[in-house]
PDB file of N, CA and C in Angstrom:
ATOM      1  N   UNK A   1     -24.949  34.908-136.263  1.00  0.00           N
ATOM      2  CA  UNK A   1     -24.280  35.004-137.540  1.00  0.00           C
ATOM      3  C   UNK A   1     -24.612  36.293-138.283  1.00  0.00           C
ATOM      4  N   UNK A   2     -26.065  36.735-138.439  1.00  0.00           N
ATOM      5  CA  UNK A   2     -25.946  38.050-138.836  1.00  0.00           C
ATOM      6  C   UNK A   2     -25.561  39.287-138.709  1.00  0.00           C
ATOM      7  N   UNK A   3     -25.300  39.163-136.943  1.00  0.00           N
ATOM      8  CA  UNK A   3     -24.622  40.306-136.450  1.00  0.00           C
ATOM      9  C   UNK A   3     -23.324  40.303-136.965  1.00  0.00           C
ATOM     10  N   UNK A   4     -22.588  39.128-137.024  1.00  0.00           N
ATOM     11  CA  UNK A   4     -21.523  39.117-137.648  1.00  0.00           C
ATOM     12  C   UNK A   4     -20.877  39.763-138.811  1.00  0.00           C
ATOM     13  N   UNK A   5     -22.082  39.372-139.630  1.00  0.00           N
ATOM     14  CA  UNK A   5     -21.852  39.780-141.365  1.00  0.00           C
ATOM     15  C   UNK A   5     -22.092  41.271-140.956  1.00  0.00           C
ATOM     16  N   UNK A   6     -22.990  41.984-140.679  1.00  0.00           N
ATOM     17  CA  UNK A   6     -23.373  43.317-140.226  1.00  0.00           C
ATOM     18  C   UNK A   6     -22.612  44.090-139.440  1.00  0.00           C
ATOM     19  N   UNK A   7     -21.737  43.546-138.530  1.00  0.00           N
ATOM     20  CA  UNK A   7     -20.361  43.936-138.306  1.00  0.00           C
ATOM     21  C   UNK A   7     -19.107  44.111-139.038  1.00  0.00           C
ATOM     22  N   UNK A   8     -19.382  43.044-139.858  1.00  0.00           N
ATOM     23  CA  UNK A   8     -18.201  43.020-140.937  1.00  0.00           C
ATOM     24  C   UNK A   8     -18.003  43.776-142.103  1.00  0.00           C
ATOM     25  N   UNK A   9     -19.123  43.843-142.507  1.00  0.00           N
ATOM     26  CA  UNK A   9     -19.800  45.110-143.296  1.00  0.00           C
ATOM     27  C   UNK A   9     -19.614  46.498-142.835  1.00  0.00           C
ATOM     28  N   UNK A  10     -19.890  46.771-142.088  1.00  0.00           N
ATOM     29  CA  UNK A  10     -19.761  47.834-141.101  1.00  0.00           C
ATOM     30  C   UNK A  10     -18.324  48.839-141.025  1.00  0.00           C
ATOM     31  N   UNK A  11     -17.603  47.437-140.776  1.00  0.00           N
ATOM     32  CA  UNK A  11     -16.067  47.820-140.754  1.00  0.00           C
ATOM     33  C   UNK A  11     -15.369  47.761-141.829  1.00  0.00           C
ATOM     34  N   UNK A  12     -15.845  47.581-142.990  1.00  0.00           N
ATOM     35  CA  UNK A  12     -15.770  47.510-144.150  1.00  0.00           C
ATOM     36  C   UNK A  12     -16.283  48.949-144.958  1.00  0.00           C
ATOM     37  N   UNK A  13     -17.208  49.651-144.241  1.00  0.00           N
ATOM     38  CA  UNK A  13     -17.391  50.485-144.862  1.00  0.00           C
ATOM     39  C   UNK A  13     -16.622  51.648-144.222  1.00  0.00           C
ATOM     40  N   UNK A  14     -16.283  51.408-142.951  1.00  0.00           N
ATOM     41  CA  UNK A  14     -15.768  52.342-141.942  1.00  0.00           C
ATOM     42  C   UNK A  14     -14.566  52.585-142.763  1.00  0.00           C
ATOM     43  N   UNK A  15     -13.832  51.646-143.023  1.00  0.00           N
ATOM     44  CA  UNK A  15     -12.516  51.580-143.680  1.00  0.00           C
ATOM     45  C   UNK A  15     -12.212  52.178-144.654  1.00  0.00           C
ATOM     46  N   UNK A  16     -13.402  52.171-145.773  1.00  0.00           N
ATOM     47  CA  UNK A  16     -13.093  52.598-147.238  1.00  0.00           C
ATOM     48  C   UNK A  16     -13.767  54.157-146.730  1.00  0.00           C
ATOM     49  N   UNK A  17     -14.638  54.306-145.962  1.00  0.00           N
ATOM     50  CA  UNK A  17     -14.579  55.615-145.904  1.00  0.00           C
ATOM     51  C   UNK A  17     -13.085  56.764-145.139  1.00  0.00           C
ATOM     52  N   UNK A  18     -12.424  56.240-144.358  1.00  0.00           N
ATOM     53  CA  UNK A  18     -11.731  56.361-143.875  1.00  0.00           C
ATOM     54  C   UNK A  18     -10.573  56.329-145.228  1.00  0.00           C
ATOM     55  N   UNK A  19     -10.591  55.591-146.087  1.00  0.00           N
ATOM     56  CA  UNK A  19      -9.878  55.635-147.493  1.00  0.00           C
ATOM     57  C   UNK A  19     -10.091  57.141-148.129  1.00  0.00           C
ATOM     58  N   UNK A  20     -11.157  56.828-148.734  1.00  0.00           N
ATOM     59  CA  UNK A  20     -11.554  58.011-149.237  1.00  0.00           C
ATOM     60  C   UNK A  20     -11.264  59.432-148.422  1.00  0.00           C
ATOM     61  N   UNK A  21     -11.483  59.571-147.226  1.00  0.00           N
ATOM     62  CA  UNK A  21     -11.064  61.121-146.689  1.00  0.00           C
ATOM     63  C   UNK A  21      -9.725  61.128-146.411  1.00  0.00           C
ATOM     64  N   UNK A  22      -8.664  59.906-146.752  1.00  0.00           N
ATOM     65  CA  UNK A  22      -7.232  60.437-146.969  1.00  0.00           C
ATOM     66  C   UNK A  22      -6.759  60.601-148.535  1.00  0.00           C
ATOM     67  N   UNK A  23      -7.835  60.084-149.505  1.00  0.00           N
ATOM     68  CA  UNK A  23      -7.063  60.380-150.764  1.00  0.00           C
ATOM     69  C   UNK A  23      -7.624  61.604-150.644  1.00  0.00           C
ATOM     70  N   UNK A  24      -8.283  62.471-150.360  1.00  0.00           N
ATOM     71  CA  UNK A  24      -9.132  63.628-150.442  1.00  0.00           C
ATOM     72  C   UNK A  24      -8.461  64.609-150.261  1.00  0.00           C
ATOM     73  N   UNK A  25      -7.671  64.265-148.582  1.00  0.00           N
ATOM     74  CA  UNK A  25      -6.652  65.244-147.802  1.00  0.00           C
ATOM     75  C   UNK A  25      -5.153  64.977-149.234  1.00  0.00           C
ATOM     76  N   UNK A  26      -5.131  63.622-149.799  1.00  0.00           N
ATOM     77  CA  UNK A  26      -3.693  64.420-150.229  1.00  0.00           C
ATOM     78  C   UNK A  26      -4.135  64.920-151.740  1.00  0.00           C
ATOM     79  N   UNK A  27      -5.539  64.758-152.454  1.00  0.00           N
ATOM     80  CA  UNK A  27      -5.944  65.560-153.316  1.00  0.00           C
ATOM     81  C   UNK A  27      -5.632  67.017-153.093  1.00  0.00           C
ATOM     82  N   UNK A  28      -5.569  67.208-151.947  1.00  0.00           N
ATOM     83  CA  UNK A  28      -5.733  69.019-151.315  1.00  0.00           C
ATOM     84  C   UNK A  28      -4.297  69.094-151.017  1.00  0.00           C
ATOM     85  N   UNK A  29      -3.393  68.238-150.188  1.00  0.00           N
ATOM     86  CA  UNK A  29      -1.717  69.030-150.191  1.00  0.00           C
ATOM     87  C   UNK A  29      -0.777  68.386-151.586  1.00  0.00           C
ATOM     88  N   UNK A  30      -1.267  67.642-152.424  1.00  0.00           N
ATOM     89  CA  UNK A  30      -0.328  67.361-153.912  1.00  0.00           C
ATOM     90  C   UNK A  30      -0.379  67.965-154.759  1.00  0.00           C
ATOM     91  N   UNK A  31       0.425  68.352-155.444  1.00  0.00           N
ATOM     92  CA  UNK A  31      -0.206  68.778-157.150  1.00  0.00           C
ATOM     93  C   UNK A  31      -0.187  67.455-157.868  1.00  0.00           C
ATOM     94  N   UNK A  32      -1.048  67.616-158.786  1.00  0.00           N
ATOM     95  CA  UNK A  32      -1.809  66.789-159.730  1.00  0.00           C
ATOM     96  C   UNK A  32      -0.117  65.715-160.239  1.00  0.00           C
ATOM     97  N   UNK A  33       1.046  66.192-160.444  1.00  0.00           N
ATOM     98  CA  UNK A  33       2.188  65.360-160.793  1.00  0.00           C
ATOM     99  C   UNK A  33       2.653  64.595-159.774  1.00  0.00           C
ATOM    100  N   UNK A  34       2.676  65.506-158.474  1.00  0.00           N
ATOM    101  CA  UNK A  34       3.333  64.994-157.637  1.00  0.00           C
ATOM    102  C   UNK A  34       2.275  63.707-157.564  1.00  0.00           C
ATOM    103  N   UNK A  35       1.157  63.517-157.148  1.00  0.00           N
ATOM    104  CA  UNK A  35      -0.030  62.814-156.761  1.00  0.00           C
ATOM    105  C   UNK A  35       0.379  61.807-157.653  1.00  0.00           C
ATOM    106  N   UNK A  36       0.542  61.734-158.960  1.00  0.00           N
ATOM    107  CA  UNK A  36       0.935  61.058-159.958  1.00  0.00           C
ATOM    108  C   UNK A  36       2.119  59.913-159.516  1.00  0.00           C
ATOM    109  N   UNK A  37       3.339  60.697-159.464  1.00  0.00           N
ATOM    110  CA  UNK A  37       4.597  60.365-158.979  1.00  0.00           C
ATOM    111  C   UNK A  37       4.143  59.275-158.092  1.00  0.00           C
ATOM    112  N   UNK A  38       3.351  59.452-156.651  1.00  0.00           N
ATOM    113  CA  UNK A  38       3.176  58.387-155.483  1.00  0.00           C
ATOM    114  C   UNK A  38       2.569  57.616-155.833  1.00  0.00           C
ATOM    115  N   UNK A  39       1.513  57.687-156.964  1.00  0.00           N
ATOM    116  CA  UNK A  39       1.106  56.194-157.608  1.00  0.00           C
ATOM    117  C   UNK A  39       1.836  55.773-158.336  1.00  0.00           C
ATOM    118  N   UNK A  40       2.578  55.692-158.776  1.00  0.00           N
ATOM    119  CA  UNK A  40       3.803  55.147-159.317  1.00  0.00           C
ATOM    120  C   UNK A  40       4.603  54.269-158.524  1.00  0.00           C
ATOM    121  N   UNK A  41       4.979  55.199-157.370  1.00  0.00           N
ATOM    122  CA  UNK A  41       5.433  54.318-156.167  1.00  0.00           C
ATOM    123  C   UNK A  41       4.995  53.221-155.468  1.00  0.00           C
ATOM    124  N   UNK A  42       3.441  53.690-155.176  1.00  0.00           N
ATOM    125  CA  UNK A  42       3.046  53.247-154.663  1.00  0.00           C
ATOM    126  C   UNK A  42       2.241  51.381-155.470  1.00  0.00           C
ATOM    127  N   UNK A  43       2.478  51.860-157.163  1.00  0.00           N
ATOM    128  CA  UNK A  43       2.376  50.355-157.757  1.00  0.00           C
ATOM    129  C   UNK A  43       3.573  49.385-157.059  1.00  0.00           C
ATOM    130  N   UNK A  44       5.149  50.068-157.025  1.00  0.00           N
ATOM    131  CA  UNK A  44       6.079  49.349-157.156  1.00  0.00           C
ATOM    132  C   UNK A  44       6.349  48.700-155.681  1.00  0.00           C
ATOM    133  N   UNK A  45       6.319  49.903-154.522  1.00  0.00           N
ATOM    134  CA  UNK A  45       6.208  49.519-153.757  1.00  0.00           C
ATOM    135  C   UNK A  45       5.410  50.131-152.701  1.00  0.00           C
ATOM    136  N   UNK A  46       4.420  49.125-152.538  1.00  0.00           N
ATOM    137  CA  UNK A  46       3.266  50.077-151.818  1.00  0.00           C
ATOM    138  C   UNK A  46       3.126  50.454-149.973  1.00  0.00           C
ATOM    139  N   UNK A  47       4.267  49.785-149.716  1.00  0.00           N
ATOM    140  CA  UNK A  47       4.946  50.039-148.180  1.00  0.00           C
ATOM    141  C   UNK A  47       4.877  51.324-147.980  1.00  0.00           C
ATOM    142  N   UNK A  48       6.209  51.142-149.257  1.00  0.00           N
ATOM    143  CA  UNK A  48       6.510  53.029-148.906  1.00  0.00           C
ATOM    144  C   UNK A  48       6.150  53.750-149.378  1.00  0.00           C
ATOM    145  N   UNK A  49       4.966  53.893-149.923  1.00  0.00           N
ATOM    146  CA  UNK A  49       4.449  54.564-150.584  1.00  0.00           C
ATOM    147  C   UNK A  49       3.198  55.481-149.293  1.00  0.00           C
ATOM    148  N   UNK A  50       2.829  54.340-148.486  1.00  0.00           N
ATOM    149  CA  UNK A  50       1.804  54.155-147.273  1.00  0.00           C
ATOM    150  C   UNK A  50       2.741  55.390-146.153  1.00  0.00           C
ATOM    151  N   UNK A  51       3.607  54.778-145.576  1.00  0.00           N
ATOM    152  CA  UNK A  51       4.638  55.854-145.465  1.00  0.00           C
ATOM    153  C   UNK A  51       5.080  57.185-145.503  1.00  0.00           C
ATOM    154  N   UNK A  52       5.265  57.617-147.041  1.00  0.00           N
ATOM    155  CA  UNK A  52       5.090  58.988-147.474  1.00  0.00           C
ATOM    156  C   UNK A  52       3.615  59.531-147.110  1.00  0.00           C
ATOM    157  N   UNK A  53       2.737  58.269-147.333  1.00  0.00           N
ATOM    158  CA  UNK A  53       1.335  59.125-147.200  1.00  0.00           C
ATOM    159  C   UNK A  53       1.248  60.095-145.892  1.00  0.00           C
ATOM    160  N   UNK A  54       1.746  59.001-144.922  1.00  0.00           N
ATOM    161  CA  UNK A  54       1.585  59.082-143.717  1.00  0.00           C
ATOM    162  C   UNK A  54       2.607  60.077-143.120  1.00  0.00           C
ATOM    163  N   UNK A  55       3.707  60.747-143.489  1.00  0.00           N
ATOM    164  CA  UNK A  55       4.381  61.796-143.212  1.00  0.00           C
ATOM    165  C   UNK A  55       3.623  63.037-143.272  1.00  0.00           C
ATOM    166  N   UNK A  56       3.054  62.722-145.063  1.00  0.00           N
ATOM    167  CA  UNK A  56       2.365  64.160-145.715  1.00  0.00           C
ATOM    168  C   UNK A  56       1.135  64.441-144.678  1.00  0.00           C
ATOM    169  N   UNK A  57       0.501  63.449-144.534  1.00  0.00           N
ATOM    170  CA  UNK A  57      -0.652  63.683-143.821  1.00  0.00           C
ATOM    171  C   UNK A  57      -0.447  64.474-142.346  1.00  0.00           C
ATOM    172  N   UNK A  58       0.470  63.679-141.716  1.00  0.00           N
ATOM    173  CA  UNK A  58       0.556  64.316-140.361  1.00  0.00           C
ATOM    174  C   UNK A  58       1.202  65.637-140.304  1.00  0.00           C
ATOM    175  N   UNK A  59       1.867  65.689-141.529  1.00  0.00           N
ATOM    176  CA  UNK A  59       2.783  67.521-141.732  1.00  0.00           C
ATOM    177  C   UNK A  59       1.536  68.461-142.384  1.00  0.00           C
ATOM    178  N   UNK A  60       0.775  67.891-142.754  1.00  0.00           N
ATOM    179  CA  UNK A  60      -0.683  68.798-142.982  1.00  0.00           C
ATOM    180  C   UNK A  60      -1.246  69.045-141.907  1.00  0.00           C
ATOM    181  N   UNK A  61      -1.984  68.040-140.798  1.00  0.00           N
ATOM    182  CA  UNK A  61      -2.341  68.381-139.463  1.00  0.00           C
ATOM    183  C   UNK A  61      -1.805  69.312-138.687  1.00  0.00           C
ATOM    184  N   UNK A  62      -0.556  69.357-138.521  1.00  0.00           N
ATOM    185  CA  UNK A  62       0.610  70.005-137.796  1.00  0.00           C
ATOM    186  C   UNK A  62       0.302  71.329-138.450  1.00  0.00           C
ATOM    187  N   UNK A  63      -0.162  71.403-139.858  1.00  0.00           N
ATOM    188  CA  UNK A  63       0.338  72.664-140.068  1.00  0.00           C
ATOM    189  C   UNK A  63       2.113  73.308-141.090  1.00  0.00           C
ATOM    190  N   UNK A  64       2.600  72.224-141.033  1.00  0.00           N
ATOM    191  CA  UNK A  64       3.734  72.331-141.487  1.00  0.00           C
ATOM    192  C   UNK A  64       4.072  72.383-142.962  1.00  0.00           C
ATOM    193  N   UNK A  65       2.566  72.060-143.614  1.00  0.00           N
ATOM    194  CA  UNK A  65       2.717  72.108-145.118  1.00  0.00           C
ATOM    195  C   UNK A  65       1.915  73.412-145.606  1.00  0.00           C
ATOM    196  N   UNK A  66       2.168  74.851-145.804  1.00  0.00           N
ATOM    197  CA  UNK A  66       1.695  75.818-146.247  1.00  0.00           C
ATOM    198  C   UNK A  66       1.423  75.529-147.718  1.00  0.00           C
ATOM    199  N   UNK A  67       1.967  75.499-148.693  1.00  0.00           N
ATOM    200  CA  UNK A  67       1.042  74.929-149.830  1.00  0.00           C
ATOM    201  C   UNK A  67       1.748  73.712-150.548  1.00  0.00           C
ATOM    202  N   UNK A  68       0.685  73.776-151.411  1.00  0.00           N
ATOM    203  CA  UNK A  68       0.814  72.427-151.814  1.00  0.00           C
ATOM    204  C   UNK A  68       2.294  71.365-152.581  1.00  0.00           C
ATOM    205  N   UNK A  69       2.134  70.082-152.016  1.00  0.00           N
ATOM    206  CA  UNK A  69       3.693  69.224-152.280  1.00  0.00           C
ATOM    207  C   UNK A  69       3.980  69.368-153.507  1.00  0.00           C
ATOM    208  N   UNK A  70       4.790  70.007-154.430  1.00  0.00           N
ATOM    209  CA  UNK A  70       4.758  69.209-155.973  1.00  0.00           C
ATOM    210  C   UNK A  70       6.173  67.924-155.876  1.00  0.00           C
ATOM    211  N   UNK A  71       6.585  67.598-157.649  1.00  0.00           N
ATOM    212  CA  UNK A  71       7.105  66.858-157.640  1.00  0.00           C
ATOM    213  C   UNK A  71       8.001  66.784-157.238  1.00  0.00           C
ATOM    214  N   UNK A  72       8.763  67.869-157.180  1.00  0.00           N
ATOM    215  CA  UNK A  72      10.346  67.924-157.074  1.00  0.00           C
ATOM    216  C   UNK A  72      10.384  67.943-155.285  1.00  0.00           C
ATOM    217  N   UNK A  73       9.631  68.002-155.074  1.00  0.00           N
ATOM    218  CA  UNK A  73       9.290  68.280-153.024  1.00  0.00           C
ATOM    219  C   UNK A  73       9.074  67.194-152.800  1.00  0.00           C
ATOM    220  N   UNK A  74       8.475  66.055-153.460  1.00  0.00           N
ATOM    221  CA  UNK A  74       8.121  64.902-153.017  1.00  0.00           C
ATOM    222  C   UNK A  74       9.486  63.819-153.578  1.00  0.00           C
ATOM    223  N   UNK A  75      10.055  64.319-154.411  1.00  0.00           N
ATOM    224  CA  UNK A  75      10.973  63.577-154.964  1.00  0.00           C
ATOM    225  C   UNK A  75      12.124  63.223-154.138  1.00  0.00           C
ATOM    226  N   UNK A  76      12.433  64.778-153.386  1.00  0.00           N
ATOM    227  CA  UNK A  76      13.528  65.217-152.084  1.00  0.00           C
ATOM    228  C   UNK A  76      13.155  64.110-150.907  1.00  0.00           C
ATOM    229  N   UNK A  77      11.798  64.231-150.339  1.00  0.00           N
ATOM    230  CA  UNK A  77      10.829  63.659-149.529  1.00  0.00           C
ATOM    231  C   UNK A  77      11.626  61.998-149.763  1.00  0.00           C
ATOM    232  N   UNK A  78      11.215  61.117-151.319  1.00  0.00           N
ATOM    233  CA  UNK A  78      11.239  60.108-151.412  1.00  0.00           C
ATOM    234  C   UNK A  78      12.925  59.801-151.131  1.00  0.00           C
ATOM    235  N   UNK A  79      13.781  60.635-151.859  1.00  0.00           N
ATOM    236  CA  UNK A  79      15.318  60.735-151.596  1.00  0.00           C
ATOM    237  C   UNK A  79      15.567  60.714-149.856  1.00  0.00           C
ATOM    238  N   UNK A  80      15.110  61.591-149.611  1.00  0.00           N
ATOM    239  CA  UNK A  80      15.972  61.263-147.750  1.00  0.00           C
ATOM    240  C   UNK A  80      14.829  59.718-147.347  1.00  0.00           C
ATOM    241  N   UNK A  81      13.815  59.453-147.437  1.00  0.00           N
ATOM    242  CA  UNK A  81      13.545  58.423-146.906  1.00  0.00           C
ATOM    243  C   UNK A  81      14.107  57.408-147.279  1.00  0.00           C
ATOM    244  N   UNK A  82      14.427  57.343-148.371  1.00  0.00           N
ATOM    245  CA  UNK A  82      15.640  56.124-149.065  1.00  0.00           C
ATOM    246  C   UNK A  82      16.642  55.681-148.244  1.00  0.00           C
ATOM    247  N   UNK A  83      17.215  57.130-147.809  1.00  0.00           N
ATOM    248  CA  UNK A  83      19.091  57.502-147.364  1.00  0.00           C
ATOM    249  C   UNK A  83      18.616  56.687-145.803  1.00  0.00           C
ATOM    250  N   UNK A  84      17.542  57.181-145.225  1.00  0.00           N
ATOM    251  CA  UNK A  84      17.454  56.580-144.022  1.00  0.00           C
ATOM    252  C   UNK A  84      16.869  55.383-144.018  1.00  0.00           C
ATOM    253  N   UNK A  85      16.312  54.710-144.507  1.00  0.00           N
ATOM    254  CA  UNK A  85      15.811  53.315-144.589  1.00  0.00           C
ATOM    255  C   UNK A  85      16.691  52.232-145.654  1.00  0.00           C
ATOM    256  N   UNK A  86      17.629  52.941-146.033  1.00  0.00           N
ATOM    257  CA  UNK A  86      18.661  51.916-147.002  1.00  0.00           C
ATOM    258  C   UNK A  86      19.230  51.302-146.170  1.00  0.00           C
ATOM    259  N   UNK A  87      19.061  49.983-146.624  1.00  0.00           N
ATOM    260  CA  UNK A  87      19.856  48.264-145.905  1.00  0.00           C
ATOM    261  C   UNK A  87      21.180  48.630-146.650  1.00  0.00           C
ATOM    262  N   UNK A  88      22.073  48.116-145.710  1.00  0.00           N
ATOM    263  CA  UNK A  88      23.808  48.174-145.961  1.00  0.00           C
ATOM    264  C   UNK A  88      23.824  46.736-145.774  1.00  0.00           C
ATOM    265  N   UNK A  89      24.534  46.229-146.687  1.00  0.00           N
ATOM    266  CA  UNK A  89      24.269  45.060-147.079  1.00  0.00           C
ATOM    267  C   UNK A  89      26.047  44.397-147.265  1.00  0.00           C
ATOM    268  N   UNK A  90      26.163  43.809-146.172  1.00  0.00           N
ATOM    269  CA  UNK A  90      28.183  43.367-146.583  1.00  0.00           C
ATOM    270  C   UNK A  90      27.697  41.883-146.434  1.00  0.00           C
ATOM    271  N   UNK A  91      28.646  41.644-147.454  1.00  0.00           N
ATOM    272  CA  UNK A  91      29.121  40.260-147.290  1.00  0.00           C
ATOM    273  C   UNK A  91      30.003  39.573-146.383  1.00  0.00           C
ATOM    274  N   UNK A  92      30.597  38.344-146.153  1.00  0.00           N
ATOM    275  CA  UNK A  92      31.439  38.057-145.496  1.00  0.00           C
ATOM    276  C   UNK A  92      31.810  36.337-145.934  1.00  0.00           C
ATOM    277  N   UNK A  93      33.120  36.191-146.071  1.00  0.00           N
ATOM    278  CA  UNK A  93      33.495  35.269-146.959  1.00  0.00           C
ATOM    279  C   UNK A  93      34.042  34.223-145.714  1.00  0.00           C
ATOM    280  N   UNK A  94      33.771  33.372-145.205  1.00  0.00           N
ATOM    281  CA  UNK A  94      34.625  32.263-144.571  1.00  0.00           C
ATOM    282  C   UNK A  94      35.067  31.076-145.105  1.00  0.00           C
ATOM    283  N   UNK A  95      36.619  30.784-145.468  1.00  0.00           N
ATOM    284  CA  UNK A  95      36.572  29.762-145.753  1.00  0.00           C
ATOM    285  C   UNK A  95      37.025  28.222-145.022  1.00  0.00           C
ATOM    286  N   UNK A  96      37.077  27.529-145.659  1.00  0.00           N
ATOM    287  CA  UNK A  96      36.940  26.353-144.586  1.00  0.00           C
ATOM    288  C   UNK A  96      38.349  25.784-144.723  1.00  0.00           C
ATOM    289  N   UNK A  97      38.811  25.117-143.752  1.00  0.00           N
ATOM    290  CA  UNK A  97      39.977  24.846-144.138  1.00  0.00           C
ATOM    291  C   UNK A  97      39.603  23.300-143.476  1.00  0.00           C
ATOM    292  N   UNK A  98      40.774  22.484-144.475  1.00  0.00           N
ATOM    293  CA  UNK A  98      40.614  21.266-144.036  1.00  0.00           C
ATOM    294  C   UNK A  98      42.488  20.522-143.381  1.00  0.00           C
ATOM    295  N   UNK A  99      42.100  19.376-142.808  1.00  0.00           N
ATOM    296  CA  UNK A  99      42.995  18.785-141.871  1.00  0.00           C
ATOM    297  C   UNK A  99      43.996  18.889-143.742  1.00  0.00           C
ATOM    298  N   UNK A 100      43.580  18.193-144.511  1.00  0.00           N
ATOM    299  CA  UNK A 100      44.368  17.883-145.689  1.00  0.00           C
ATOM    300  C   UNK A 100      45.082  18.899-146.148  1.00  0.00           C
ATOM    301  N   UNK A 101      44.294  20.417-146.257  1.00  0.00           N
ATOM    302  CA  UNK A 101      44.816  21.229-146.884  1.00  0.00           C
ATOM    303  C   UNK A 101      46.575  21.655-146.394  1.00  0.00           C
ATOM    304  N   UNK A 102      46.978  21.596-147.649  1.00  0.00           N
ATOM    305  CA  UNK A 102      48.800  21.748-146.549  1.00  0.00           C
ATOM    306  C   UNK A 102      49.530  23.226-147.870  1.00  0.00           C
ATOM    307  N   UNK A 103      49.289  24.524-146.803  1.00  0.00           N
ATOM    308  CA  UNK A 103      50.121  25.318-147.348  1.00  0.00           C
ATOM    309  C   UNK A 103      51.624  25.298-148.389  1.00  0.00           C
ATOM    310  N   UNK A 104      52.139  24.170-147.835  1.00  0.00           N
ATOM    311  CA  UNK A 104      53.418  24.538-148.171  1.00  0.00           C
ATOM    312  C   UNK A 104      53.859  23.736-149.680  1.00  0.00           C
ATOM    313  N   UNK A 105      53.119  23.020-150.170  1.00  0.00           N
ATOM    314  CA  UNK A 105      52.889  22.858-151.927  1.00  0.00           C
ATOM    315  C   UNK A 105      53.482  24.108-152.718  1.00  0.00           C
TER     316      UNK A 105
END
């Protein structure tokens, strides 16, 4: 049982450290608004918020982010991920018809 808890712990700390050196990395590619902006998002909906993180992050690794995101870059960012992850949503109406129903009334 103690190894347990001491494992659990463990991975518990692994985790939040692993937290901390990604708010760190997007401390270093956001500006202070933009950074702002994704907590915002990320109250409302924190999916996609995880998401964006996870774009920014890997376009930093890559190299692909020369300086830093502001708002209006992240705003574009949040706009096309919308366009591509928006549910199209149709309805469809069937109605029922019965032996009784008689058109010609």
């Amino acid at each position: 049982m103690p190894q347990n808890m001491e494992q659990a712990q463990q991975q518990a700390e692994q985790r939040q450290a692993a937290e901390e050196q990604r708010q760190e990395m997007l401390v270093r590619i956001l500006t202070p608004d933009a950074r702002e902006r994704l907590n915002r998002v990320r109250l409302v909906k924190p999916e996609k918020a995880m998401g964006i993180e996870n774009m920014l992050l890997a376009a930093a690794q890559r190299g692909a982010i020369g300086e830093k995101v502001t708002e209006d870059r992240l705003i574009t960012l949040l706009t096309q991920v919308n366009e591509q992850t928006q549910k199209k949503t149709s309805v469809k109406i069937i109605r029922r018809t019965s032996a009784l129903d008689d058109d010609d009334w």
